[in-house]
Protein backbone atom coordinates (compact mmCIF):
# COMPACT_ATOMS: atom_id res chain seq x y z
CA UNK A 1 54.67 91.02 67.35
CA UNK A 2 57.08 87.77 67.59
CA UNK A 3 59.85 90.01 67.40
CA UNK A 4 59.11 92.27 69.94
CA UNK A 5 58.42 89.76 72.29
CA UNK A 6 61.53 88.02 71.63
CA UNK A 7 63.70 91.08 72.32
CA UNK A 8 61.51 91.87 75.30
CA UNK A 9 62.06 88.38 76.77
CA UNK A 10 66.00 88.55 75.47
CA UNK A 11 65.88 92.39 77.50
CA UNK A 12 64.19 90.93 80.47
CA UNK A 13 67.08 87.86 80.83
CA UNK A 14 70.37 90.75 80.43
CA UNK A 15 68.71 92.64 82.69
CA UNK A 16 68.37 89.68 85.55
CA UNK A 17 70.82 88.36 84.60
CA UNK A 18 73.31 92.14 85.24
CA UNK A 19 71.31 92.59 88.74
CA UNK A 20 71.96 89.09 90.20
CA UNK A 21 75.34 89.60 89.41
CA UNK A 22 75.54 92.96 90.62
CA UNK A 23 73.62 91.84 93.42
CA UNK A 24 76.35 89.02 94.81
CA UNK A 25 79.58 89.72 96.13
CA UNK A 26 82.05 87.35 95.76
CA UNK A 27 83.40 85.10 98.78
CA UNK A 28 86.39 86.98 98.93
CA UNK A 29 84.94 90.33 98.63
CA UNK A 30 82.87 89.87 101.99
CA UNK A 31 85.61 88.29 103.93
CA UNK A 32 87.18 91.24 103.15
CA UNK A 33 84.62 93.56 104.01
CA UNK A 34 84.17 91.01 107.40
CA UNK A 35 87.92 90.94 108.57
CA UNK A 36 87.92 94.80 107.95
CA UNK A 37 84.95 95.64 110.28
CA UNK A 38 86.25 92.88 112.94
CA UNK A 39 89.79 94.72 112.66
CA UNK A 40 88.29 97.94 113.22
CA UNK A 41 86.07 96.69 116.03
CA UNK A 42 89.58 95.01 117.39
CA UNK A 43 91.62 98.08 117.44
CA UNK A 44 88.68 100.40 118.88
CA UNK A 45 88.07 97.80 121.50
CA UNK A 46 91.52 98.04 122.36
CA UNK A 47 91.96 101.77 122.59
CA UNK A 48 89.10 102.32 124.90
CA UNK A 49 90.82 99.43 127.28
CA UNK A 50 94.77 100.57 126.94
CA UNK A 51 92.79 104.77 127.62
CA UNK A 52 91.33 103.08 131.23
CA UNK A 53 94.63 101.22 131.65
CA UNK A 54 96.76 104.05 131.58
CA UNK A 55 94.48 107.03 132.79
CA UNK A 56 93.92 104.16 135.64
CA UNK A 57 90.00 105.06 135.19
CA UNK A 58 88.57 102.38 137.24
CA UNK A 59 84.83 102.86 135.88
CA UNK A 60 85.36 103.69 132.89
CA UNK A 61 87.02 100.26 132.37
CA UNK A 62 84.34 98.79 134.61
CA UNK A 63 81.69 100.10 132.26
CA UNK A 64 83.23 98.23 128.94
CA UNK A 65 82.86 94.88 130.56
CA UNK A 66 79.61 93.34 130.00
CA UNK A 67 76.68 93.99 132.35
CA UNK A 68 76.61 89.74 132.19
CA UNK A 69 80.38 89.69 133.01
CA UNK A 70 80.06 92.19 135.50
CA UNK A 71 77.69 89.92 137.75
CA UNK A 72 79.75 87.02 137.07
CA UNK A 73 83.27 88.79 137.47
CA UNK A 74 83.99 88.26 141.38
CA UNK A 75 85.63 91.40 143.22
CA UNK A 76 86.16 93.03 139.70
CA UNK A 77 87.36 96.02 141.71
CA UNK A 78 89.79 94.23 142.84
CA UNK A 79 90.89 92.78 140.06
CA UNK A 80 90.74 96.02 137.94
CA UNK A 81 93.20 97.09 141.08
CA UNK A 82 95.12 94.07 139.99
CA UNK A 83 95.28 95.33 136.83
CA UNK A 84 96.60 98.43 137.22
CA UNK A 85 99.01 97.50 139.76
CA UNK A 86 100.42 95.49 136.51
CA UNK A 87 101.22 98.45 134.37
CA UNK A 88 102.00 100.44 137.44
CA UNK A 89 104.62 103.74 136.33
CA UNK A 90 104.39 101.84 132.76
CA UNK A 91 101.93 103.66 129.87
CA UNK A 92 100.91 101.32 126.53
CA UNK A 93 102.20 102.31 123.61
CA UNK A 94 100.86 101.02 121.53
CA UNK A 95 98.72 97.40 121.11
CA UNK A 96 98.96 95.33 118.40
CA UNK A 97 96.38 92.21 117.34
CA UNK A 98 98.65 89.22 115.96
CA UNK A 99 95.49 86.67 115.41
CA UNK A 100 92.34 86.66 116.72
CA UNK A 101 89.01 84.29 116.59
CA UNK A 102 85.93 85.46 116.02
CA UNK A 103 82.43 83.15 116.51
CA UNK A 104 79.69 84.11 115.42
CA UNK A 105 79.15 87.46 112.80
CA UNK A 106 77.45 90.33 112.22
CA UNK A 107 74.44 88.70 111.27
CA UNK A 108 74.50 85.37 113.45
CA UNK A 109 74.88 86.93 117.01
CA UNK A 110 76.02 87.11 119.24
CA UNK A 111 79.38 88.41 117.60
CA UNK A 112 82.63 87.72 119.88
CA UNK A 113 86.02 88.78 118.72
CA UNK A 114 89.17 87.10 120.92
CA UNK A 115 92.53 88.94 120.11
CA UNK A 116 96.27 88.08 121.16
CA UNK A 117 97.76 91.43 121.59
CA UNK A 118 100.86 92.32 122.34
CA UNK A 119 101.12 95.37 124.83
CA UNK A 120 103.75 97.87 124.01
CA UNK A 121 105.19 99.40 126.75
CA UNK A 122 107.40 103.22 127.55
CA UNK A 123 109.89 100.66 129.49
CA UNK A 124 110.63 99.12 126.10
CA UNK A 125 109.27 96.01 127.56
CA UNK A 126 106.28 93.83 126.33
CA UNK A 127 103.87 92.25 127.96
CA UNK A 128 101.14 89.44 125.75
CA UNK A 129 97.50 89.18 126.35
CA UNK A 130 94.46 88.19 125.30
CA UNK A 131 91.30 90.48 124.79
CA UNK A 132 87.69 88.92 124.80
CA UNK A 133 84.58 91.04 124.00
CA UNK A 134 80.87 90.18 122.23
CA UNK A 135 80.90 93.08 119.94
CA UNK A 136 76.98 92.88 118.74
CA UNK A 137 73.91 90.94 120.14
CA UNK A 138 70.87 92.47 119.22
CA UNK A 139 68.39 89.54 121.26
CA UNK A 140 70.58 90.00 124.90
CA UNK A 141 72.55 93.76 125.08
CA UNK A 142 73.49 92.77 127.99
CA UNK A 143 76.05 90.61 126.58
CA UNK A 144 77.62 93.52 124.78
CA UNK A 145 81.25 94.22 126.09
CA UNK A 146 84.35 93.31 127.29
CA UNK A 147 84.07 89.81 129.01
CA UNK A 148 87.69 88.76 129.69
CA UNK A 149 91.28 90.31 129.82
CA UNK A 150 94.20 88.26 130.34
CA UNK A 151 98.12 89.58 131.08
CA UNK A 152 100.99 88.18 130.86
CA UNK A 153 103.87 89.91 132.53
CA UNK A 154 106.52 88.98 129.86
CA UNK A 155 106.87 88.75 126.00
CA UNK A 156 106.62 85.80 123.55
CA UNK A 157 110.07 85.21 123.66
CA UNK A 158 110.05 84.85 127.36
CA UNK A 159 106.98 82.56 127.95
CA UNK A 160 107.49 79.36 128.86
CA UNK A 161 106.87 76.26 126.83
CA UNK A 162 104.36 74.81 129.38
CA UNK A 163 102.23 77.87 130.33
CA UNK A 164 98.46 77.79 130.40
CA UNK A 165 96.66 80.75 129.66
CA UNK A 166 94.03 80.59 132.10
CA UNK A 167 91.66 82.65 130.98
CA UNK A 168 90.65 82.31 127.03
CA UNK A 169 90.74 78.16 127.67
CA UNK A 170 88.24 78.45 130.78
CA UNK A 171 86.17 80.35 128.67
CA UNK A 172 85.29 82.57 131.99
CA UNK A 173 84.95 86.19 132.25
CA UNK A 174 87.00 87.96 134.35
CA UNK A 175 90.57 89.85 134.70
CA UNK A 176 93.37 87.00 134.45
CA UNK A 177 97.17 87.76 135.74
CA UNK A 178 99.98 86.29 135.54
CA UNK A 179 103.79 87.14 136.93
CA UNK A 180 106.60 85.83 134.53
CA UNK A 181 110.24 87.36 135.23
């Protein structure tokens, strides 16, 4: 009888002992598994804005900001006007993400993603950017969306030492502009 409880209790501790490591991922594992969903929410953020930008679909592009950012965005109309005034006879290429800040995650909401993108353009030019969006908030959907774009009319290379980005420091929602030649 000593025996079998022995091997029971020695049965018992492998077996806990496989399922809580089974059970934890390691630290690198879900950053992983984090940067790969915030990447993919990144890039598919990105192609719904660049489709608006370039099919110059005014509410479709009005419709990925959120309904919070809408009330607070004044004359978005006319700055989604703005906007495509910008890439006027120009299409995007292609976008790509060089850094980005995230606050929050999946499970401590809300979620926001911020991304410096680079705008590829037919012209062969470039403009840089910044993309601002709450990706998931499960207590206030009404934060979900797009709450801040900001162009610049000119590439790395060409912006100048002292320049502000006005939007992503304010911390505002809205569309943000700015003319560099």
């Amino acid at each position: 009888m000593r025996k079998l409880t022995c091997a029971l209790l020695c049965l018992l501790m492998i077996l806990s002992t496989v399922f809580c490591l089974e059970g934890c991922k390691s630290r690198e594992q879900r950053l992983s598994e984090e940067t790969a969903y915030e990447d993919a929410q990144m890039k598919a953020m990105n192609k719904k804005v660049v489709k608006c930008i370039n099919e110059k679909d005014k509410e479709g592009l009005k419709k990925l900001f959120s309904k919070i950012a809408q009330k607070d965005i004044e004359d978005l109309d006319g700055k989604i006007d703005e906007l495509f005034n910008v890439f006027d006879g120009k299409v995007i290429k292609s976008v790509r993400v060089s850094s980005k800040v995230t606050d929050g995650s999946v499970n401590v909401q809300p979620f926001s993603i911020i991304g410096k993108c680079t705008f590829s353009l037919n012209s062969k030019r470039q403009y840089i950017g910044y993309i601002d969006f709450c990706d998931k908030d499960d207590n206030n959907k009404d934060n979900v969306g797009l709450y801040m774009i900001e162009v610049c009319t000119c590439s790395r290379e060409e912006l100048p030492e002292e320049f502000t980005w006005e939007g992503v420091n304010s911390g505002k929602s809205g569309i943000f502009i700015h003319y560099i030649n």
